[in-house]
N, C-alpha and C. Protein backbone atom coordinates (compact mmCIF):
# COMPACT_ATOMS: atom_id res chain seq x y z
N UNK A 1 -66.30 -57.90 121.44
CA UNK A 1 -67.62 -57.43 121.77
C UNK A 1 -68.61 -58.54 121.50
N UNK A 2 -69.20 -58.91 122.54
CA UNK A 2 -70.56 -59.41 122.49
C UNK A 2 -71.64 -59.67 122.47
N UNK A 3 -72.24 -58.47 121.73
CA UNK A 3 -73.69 -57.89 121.75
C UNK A 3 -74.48 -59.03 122.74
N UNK A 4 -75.72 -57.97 123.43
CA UNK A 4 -76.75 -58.69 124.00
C UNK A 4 -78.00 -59.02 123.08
N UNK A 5 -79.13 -60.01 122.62
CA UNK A 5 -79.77 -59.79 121.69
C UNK A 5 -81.06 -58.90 121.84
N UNK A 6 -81.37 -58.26 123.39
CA UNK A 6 -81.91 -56.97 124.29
C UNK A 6 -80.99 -55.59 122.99
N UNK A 7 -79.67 -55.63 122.97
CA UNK A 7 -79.06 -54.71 122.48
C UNK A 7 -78.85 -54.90 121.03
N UNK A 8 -80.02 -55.38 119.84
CA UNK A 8 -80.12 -55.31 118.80
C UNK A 8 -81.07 -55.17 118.63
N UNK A 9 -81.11 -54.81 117.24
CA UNK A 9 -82.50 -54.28 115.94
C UNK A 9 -82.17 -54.72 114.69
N UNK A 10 -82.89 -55.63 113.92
CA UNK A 10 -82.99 -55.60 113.03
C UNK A 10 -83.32 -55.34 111.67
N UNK A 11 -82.34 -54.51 110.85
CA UNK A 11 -82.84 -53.74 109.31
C UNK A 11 -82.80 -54.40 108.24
N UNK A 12 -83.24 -55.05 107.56
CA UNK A 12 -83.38 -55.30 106.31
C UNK A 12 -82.44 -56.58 106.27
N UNK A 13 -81.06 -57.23 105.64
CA UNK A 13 -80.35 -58.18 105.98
C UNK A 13 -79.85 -58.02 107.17
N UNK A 14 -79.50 -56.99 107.97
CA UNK A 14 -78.39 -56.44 108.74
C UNK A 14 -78.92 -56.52 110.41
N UNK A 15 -77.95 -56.80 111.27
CA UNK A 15 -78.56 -56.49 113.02
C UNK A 15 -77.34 -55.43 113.23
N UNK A 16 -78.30 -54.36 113.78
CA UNK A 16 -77.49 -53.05 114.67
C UNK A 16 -77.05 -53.19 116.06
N UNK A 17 -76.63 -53.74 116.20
CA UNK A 17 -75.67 -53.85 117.99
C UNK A 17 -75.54 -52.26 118.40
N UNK A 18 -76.54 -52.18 119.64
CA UNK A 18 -76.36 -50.55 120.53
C UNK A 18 -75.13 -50.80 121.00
N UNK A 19 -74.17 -49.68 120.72
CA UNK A 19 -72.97 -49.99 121.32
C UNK A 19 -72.84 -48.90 122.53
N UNK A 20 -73.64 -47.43 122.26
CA UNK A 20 -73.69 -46.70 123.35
C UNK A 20 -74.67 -46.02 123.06
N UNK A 21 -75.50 -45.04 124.33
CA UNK A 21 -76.44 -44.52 124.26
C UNK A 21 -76.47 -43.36 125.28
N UNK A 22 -76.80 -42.42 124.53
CA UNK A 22 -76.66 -41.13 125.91
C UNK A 22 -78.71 -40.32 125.58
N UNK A 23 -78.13 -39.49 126.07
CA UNK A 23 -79.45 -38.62 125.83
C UNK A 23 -79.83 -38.09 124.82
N UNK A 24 -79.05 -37.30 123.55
CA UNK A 24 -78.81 -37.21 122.25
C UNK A 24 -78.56 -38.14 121.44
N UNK A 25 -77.98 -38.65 121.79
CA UNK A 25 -77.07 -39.91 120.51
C UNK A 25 -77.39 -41.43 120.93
N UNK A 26 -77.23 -41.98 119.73
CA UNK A 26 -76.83 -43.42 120.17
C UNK A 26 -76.25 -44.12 118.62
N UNK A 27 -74.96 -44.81 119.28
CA UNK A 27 -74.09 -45.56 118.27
C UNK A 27 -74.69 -47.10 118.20
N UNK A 28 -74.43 -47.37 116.62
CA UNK A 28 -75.16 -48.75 116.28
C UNK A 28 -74.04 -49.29 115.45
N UNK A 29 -73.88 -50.47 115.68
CA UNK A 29 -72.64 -51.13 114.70
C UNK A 29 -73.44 -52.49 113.82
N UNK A 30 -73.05 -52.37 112.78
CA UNK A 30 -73.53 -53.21 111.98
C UNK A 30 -72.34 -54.43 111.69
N UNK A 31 -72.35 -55.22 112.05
CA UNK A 31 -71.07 -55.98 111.98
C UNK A 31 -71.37 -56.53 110.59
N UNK A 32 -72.26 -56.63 109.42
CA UNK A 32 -72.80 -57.49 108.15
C UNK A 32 -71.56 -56.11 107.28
N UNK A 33 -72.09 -55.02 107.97
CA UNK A 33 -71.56 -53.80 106.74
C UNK A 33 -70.24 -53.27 107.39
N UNK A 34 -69.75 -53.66 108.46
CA UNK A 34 -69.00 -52.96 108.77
C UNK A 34 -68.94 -51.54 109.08
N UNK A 35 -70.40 -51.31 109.59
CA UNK A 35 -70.42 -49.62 109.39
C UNK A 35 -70.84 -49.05 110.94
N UNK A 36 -70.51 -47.97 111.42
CA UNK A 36 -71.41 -47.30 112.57
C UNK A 36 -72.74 -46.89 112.10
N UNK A 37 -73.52 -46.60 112.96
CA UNK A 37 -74.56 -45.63 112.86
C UNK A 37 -74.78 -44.26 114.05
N UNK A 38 -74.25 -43.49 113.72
CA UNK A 38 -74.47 -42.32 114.71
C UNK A 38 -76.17 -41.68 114.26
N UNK A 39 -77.02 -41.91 115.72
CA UNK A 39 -77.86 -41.36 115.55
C UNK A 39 -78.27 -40.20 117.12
N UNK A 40 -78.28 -38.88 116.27
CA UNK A 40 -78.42 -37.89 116.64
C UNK A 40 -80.05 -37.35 116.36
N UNK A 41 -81.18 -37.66 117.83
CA UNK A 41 -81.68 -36.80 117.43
C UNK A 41 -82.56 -37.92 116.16
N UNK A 42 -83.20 -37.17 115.51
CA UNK A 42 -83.88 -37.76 114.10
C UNK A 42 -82.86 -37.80 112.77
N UNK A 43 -81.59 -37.41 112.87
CA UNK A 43 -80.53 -37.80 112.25
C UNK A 43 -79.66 -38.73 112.42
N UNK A 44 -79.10 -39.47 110.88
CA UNK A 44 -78.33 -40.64 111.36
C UNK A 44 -77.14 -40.49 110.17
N UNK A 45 -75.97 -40.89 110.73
CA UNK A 45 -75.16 -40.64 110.23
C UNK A 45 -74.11 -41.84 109.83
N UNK A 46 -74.01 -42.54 108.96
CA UNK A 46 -72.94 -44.07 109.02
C UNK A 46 -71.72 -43.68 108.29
N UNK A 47 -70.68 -44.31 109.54
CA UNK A 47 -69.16 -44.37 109.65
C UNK A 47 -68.47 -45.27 109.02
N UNK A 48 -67.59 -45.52 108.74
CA UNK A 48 -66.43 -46.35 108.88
C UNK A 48 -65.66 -46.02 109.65
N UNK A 49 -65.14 -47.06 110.53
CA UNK A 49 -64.04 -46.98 112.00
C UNK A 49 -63.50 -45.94 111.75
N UNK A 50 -62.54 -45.83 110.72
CA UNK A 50 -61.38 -45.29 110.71
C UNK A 50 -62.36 -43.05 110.42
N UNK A 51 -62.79 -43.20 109.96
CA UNK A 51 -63.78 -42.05 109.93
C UNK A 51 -64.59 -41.41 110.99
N UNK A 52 -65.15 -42.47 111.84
CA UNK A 52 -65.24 -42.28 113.33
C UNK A 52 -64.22 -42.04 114.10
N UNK A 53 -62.79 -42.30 114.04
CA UNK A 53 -62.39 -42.07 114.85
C UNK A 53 -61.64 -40.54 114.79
N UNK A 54 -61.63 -40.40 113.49
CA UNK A 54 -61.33 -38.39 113.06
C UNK A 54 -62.32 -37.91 113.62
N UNK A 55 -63.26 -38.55 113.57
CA UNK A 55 -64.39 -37.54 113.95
C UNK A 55 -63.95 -37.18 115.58
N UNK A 56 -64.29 -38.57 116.46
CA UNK A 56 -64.12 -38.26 117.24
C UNK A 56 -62.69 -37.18 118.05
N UNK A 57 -61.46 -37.46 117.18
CA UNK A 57 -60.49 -36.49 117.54
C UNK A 57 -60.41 -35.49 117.14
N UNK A 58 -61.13 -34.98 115.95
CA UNK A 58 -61.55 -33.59 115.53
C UNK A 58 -62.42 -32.98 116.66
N UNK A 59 -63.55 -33.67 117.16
CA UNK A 59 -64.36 -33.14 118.29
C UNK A 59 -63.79 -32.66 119.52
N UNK A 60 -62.62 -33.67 119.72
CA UNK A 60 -61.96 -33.55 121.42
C UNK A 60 -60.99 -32.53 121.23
N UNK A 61 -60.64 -32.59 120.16
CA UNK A 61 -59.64 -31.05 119.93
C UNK A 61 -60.48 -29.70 119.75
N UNK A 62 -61.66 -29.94 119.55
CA UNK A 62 -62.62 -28.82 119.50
C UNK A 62 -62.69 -28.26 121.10
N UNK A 63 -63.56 -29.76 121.66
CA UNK A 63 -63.78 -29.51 123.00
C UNK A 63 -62.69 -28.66 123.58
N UNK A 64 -60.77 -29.10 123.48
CA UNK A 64 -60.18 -28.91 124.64
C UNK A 64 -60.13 -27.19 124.38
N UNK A 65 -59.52 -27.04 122.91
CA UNK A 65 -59.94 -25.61 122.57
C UNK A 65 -60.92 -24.64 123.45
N UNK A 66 -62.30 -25.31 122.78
CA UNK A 66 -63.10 -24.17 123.78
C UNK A 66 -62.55 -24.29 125.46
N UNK A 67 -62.58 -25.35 125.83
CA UNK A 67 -62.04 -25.39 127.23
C UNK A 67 -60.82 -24.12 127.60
N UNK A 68 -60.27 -24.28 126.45
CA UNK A 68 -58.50 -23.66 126.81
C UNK A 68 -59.10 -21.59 126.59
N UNK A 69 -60.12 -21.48 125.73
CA UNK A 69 -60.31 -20.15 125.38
C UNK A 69 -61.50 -20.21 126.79
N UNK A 70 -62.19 -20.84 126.86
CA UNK A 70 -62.80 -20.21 128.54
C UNK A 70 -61.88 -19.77 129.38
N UNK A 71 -60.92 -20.83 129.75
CA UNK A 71 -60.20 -20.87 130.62
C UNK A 71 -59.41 -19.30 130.65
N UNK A 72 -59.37 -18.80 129.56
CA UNK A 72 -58.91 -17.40 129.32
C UNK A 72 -59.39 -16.69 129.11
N UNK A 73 -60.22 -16.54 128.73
CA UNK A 73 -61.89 -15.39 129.54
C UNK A 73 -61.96 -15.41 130.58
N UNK A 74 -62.18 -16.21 131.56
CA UNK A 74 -62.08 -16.40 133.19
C UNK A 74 -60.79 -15.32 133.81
N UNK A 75 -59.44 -16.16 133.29
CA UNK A 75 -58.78 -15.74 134.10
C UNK A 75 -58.73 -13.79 133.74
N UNK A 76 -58.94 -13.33 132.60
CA UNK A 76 -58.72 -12.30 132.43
C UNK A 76 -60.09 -11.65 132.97
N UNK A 77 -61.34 -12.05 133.13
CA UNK A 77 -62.25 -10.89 133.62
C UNK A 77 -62.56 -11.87 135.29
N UNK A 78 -61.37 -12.17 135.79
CA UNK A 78 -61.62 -12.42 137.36
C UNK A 78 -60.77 -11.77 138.01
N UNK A 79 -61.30 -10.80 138.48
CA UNK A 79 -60.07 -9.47 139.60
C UNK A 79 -58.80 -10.61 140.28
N UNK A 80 -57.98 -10.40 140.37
CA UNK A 80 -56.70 -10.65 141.06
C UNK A 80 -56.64 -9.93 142.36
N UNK A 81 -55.84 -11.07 143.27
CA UNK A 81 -56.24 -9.99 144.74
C UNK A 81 -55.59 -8.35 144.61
N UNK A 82 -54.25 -8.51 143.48
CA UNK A 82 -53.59 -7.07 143.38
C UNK A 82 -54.66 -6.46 143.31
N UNK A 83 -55.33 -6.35 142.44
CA UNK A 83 -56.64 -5.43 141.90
C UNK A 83 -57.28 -4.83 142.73
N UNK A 84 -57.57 -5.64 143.75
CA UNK A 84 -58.53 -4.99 145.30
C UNK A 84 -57.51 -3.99 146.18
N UNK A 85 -56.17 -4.14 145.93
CA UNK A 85 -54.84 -3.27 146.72
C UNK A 85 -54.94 -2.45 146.45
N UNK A 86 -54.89 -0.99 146.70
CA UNK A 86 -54.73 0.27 146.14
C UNK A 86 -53.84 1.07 146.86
């Protein structure tokens, strides 16, 4: 990775490299500390890799979950063509 110097900020000893940015969030890497910065919002939250990355697979197993329990609400309250047969 090669930060742009457009894609830093500087805190105190440290430069935050934007590593991504959405509409809620945006990740900051501190390469001095070795740390993320998840900032959510007016909350900020600092990682270590290996901590970020539970996070992130704790989340996607969340996500597929809810995905998998919609997916079964749907199919059970969507009539089947039998249903319309009488």
């Amino acid at each position: 990775m090669v930060p742009n110097e457009s894609d830093s900020t500087e805190r105190g000893h440290c430069t935050h490299f934007v590593l991504a940015q959405g509409v809620v969030a945006q990740v900051e890497y501190c390469a001095c500390c070795g740390i993320f910065h998840v900032n959510i919002d007016s909350l900020s939250i600092r990682f270590r890799a290996t901590a970020l990355r539970d996070l992130r697979d704790t989340l996607t197993e969340a996500l597929a979950a809810y995905e998998r329990a919609q997916q079964l609400v749907e199919e059970r309250t969507t009539p089947t063509q039998q249903d319309g047969l009488h």
